[in-house]
Protein backbone atom coordinates (compact mmCIF):
# COMPACT_ATOMS: atom_id res chain seq x y z
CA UNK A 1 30.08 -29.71 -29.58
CA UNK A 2 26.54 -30.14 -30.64
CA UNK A 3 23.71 -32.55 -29.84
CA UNK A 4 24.84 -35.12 -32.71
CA UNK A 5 28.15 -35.10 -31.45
CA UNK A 6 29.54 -32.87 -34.26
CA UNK A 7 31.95 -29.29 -33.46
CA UNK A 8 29.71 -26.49 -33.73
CA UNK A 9 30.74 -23.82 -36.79
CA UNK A 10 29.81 -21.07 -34.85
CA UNK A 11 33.12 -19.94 -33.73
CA UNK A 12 33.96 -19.65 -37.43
CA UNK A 13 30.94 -17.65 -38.53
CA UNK A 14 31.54 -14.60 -40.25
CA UNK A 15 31.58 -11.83 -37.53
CA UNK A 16 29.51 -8.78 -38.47
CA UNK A 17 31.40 -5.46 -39.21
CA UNK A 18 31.18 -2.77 -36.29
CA UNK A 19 29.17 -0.25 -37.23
CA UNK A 20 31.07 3.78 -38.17
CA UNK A 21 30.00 5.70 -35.46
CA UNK A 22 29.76 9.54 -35.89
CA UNK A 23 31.52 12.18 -34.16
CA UNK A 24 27.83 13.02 -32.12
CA UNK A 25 27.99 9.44 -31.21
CA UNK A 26 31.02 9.28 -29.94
CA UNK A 27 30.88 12.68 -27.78
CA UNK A 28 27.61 11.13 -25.98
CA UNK A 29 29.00 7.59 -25.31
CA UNK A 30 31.89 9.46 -23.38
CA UNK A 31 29.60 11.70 -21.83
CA UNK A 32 27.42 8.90 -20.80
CA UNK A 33 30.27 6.73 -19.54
CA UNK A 34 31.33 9.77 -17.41
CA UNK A 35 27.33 10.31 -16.02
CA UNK A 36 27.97 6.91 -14.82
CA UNK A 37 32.06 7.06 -13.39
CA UNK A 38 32.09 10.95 -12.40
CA UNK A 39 29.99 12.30 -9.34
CA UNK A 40 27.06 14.86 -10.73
CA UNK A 41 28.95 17.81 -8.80
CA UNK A 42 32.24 16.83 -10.38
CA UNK A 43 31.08 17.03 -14.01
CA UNK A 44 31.62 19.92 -16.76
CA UNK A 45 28.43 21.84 -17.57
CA UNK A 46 26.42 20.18 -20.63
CA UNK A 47 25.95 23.33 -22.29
CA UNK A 48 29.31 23.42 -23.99
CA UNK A 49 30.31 26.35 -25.79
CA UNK A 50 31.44 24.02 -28.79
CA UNK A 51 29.12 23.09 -31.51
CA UNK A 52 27.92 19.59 -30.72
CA UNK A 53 29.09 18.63 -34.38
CA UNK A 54 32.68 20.16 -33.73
CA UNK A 55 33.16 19.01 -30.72
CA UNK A 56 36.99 18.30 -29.88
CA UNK A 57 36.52 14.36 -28.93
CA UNK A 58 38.31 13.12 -25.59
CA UNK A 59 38.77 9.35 -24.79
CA UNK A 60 36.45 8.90 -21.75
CA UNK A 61 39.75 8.34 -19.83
CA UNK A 62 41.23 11.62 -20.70
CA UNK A 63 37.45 13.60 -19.85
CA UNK A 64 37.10 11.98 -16.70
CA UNK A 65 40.85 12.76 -15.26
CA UNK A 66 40.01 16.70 -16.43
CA UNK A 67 36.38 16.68 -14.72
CA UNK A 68 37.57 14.69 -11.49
CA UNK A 69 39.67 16.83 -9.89
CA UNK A 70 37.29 20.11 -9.84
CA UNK A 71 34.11 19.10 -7.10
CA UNK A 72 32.26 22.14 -7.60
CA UNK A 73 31.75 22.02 -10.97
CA UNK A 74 27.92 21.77 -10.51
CA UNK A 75 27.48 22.67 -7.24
CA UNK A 76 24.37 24.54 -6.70
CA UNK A 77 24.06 27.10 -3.65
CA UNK A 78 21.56 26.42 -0.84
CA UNK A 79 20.73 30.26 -0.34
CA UNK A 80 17.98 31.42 -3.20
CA UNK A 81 20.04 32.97 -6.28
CA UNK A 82 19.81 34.75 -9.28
CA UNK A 83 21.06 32.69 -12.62
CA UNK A 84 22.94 34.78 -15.39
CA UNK A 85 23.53 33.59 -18.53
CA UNK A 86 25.78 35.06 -21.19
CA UNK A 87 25.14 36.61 -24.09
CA UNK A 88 25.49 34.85 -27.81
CA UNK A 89 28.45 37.20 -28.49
CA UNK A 90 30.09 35.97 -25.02
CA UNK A 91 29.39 32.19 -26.04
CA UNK A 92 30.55 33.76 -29.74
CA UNK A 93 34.01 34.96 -28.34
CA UNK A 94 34.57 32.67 -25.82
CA UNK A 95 34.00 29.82 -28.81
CA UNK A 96 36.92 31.57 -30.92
CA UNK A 97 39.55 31.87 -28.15
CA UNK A 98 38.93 28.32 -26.76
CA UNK A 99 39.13 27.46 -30.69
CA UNK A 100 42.73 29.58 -31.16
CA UNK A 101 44.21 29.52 -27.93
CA UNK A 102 47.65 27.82 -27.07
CA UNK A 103 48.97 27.14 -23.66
CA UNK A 104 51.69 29.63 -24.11
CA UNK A 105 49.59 32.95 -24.55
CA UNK A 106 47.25 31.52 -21.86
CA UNK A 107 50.65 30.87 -19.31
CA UNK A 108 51.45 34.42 -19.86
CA UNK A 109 47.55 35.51 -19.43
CA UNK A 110 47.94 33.92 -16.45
CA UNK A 111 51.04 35.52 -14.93
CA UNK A 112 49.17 38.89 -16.02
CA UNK A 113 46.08 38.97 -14.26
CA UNK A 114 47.40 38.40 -11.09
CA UNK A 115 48.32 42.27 -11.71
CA UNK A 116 44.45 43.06 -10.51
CA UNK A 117 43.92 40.21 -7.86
CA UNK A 118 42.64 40.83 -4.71
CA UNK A 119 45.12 40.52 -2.07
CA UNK A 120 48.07 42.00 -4.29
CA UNK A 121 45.77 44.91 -4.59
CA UNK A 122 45.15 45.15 -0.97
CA UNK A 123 49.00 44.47 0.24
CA UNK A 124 50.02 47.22 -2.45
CA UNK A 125 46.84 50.27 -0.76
CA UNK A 126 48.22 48.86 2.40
CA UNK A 127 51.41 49.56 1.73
CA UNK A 128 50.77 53.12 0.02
CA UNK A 129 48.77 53.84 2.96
CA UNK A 130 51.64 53.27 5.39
CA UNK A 131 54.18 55.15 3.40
CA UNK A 132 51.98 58.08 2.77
CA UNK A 133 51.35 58.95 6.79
CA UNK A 134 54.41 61.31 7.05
CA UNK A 135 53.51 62.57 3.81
CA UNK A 136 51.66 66.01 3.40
CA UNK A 137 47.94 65.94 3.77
CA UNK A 138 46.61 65.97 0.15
CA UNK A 139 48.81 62.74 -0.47
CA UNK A 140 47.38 61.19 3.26
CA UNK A 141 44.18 62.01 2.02
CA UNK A 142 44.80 60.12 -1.43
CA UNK A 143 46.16 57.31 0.33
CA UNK A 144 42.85 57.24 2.45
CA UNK A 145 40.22 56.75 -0.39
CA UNK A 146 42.45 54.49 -2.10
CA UNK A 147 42.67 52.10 0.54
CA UNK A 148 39.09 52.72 1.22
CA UNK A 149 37.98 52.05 -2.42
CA UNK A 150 40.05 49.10 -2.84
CA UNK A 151 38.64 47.36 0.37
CA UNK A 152 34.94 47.95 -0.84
CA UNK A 153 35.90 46.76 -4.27
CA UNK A 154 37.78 43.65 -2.87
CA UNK A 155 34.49 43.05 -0.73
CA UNK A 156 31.28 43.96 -2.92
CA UNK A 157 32.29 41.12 -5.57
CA UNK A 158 32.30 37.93 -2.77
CA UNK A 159 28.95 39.34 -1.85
CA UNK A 160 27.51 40.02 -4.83
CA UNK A 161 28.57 36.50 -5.81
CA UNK A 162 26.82 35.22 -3.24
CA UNK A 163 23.02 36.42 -4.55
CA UNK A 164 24.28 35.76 -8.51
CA UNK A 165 25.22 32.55 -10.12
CA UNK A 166 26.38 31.88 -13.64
CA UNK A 167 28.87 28.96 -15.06
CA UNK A 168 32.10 30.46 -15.72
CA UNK A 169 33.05 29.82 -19.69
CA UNK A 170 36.26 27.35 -18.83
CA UNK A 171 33.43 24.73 -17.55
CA UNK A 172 32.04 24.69 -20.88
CA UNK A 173 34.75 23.83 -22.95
CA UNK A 174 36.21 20.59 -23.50
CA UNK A 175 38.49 22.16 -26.87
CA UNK A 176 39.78 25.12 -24.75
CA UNK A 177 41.61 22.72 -22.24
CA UNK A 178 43.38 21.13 -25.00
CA UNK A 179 44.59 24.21 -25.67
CA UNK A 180 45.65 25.23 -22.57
CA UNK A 181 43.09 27.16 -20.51
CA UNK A 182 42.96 26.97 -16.94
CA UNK A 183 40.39 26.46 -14.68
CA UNK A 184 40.00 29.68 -12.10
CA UNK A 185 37.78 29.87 -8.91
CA UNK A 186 34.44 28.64 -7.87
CA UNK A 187 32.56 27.36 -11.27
CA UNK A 188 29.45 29.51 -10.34
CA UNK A 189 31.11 32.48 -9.65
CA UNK A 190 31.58 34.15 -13.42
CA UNK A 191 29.38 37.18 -12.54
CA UNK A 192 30.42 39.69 -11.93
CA UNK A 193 33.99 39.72 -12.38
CA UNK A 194 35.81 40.35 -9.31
CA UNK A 195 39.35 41.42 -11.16
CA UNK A 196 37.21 44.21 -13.40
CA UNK A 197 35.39 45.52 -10.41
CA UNK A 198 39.01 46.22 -8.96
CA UNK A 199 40.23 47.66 -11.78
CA UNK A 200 36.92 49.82 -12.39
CA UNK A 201 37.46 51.09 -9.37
CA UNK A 202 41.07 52.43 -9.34
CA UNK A 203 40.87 53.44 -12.79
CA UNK A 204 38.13 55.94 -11.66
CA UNK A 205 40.04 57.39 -9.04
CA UNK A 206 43.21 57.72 -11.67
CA UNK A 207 40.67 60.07 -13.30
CA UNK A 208 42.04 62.62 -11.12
CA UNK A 209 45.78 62.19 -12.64
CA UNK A 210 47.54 64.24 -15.34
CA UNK A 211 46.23 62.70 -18.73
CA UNK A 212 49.93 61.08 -19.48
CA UNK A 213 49.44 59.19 -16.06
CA UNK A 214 45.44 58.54 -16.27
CA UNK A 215 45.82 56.80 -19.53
CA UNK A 216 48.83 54.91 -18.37
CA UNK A 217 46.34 53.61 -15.31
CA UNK A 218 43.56 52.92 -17.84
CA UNK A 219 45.59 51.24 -20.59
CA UNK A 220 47.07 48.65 -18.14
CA UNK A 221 43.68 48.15 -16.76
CA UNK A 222 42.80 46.88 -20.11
CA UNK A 223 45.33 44.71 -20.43
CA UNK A 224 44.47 43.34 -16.93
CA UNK A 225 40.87 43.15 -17.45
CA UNK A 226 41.48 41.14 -21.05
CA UNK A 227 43.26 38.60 -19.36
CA UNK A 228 40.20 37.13 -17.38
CA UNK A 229 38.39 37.07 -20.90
CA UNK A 230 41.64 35.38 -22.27
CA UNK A 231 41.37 32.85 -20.05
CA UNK A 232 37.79 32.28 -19.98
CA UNK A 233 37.57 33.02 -16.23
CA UNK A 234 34.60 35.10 -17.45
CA UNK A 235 32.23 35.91 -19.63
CA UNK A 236 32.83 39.34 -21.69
CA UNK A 237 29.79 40.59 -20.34
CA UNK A 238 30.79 39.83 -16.87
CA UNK A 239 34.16 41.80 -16.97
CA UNK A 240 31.97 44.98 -18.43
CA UNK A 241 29.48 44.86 -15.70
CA UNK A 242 32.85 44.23 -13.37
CA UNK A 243 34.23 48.10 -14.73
CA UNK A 244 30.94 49.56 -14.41
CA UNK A 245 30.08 48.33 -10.91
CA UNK A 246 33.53 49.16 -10.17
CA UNK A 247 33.68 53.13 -11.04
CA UNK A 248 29.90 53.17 -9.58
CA UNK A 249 31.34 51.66 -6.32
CA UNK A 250 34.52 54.58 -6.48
CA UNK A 251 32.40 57.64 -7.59
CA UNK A 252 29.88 56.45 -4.20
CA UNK A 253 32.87 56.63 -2.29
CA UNK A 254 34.12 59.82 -3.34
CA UNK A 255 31.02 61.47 -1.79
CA UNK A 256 31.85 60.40 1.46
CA UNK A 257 35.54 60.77 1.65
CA UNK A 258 35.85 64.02 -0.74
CA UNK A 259 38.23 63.02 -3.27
CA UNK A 260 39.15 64.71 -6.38
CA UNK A 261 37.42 67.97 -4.75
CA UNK A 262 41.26 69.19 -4.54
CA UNK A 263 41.51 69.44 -7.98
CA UNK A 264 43.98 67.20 -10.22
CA UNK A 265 47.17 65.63 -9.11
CA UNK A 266 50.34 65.35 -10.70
């Protein structure tokens, strides 16, 4: 009602149309309704690896149930620390796989690279180590600098972790969890990577095998190595860096423990 007594019209105005939104605009009202409903620590990185105008659109429900349940996404380190960043052809490749990727491939990746992780390595040079005391003495001394190497190699990555920071590629992609990729470890803790500077290191002391049996080492190291690209644990660069720190690490070793002076094993 109205002043004069008469019903108002303006519940039967013409209501104005909504106005088409772009993809852009839609990809920064979620982002800016998770600022506001997602803690700062909690939240993907903003530098996705997807093209801003490509970018695979989530409802803001859907974003914020991926980004709550990870705290450290943006945690920063108290201690002073070196930031990496990755090269154009990491962002390049790690663009195509979160692009092509399906959960299956990435389930399997998964199963895969536990083949180089940390404490399997350790319970297997444990175990060799063990086995190989009533064995003869070039064997005992084998099992010595294996153990030995893979105890340095487990170590050297939390530490060098701990001076380096760089955003692992799985926090920059909101496409590749679609597809299936996982999120692995700490999200500052893509360099270097810890699974290549295992396998660096045991694929340098293989050197010393027959060639049938060296390139049977090397070739699943590979495979192992591949997976933490696969699954966007890391940045290419970061698993390279991984090998070569890795058979750096081994070759320092051999000078104190005298492998591969013996000449090659069988």
């Amino acid at each position: 009602m109205i002043g004069n007594g008469m019903p108002s019209n303006h519940n039967n105005a013409p209501r104005p149309k909504p106005m088409a939104l772009s993809s852009i605009d839609l990809s920064l009202a979620s982002n800016a309704s998770v600022r506001r409903t997602v803690p700062r620590r909690e939240r993907f990185s903003r530098r996705l690896i997807e093209r801003p105008g490509r970018l695979a659109l989530l409802s803001n429900h859907s974003f914020t149930e991926i980004a709550a349940g990870h705290k450290d996404i943006c945690e920063r380190r108290q201690s002073m620390t070196i930031r990496v960043h990755p090269l154009s052809a990491d962002i390049e490749l790690a663009r195509a796989i979160a692009r092509h990727t399906r959960p299956l491939p990435e389930r399997i990746s998964g199963a895969l690279t536990w083949g180089a992780d940390e404490h399997i390595l350790t319970a297997v040079a444990v175990g060799w180590w063990l086995w190989c005391r009533a064995k003869p003495l070039p064997q005992r001394h084998a099992s010595d600098h294996v153990l030995l190497t893979t105890l340095a190699s487990v170590l050297l990555p939390h530490l060098l972790k701990t001076h380096f920071d760089q955003v692992r590629p799985d926090r920059r992609t909101v496409r590749g969890h679609l597809h299936g990729i996982p999120l692995s470890g700490r999200a500052l803790d893509a360099f270097p990577s810890g699974h290549a500077v295992h396998v660096g290191a045991l694929a340098s002391a293989a050197a010393v095998l027959s060639p049938a049996k060296r390139n049977l080492a090397w070739g699943l190291g590979a495979v192992l190595v591949s997976t933490r690209v696969f699954l966007l644990a890391h940045w290419a660069s970061d698993v390279l860096a991984g090998l070569a720190i890795g058979v750096a690490l081994e070759r320092v070793i051999r000078r104190l423990t005298g492998f591969g002076r013996q000449g090659r094993s069988g």
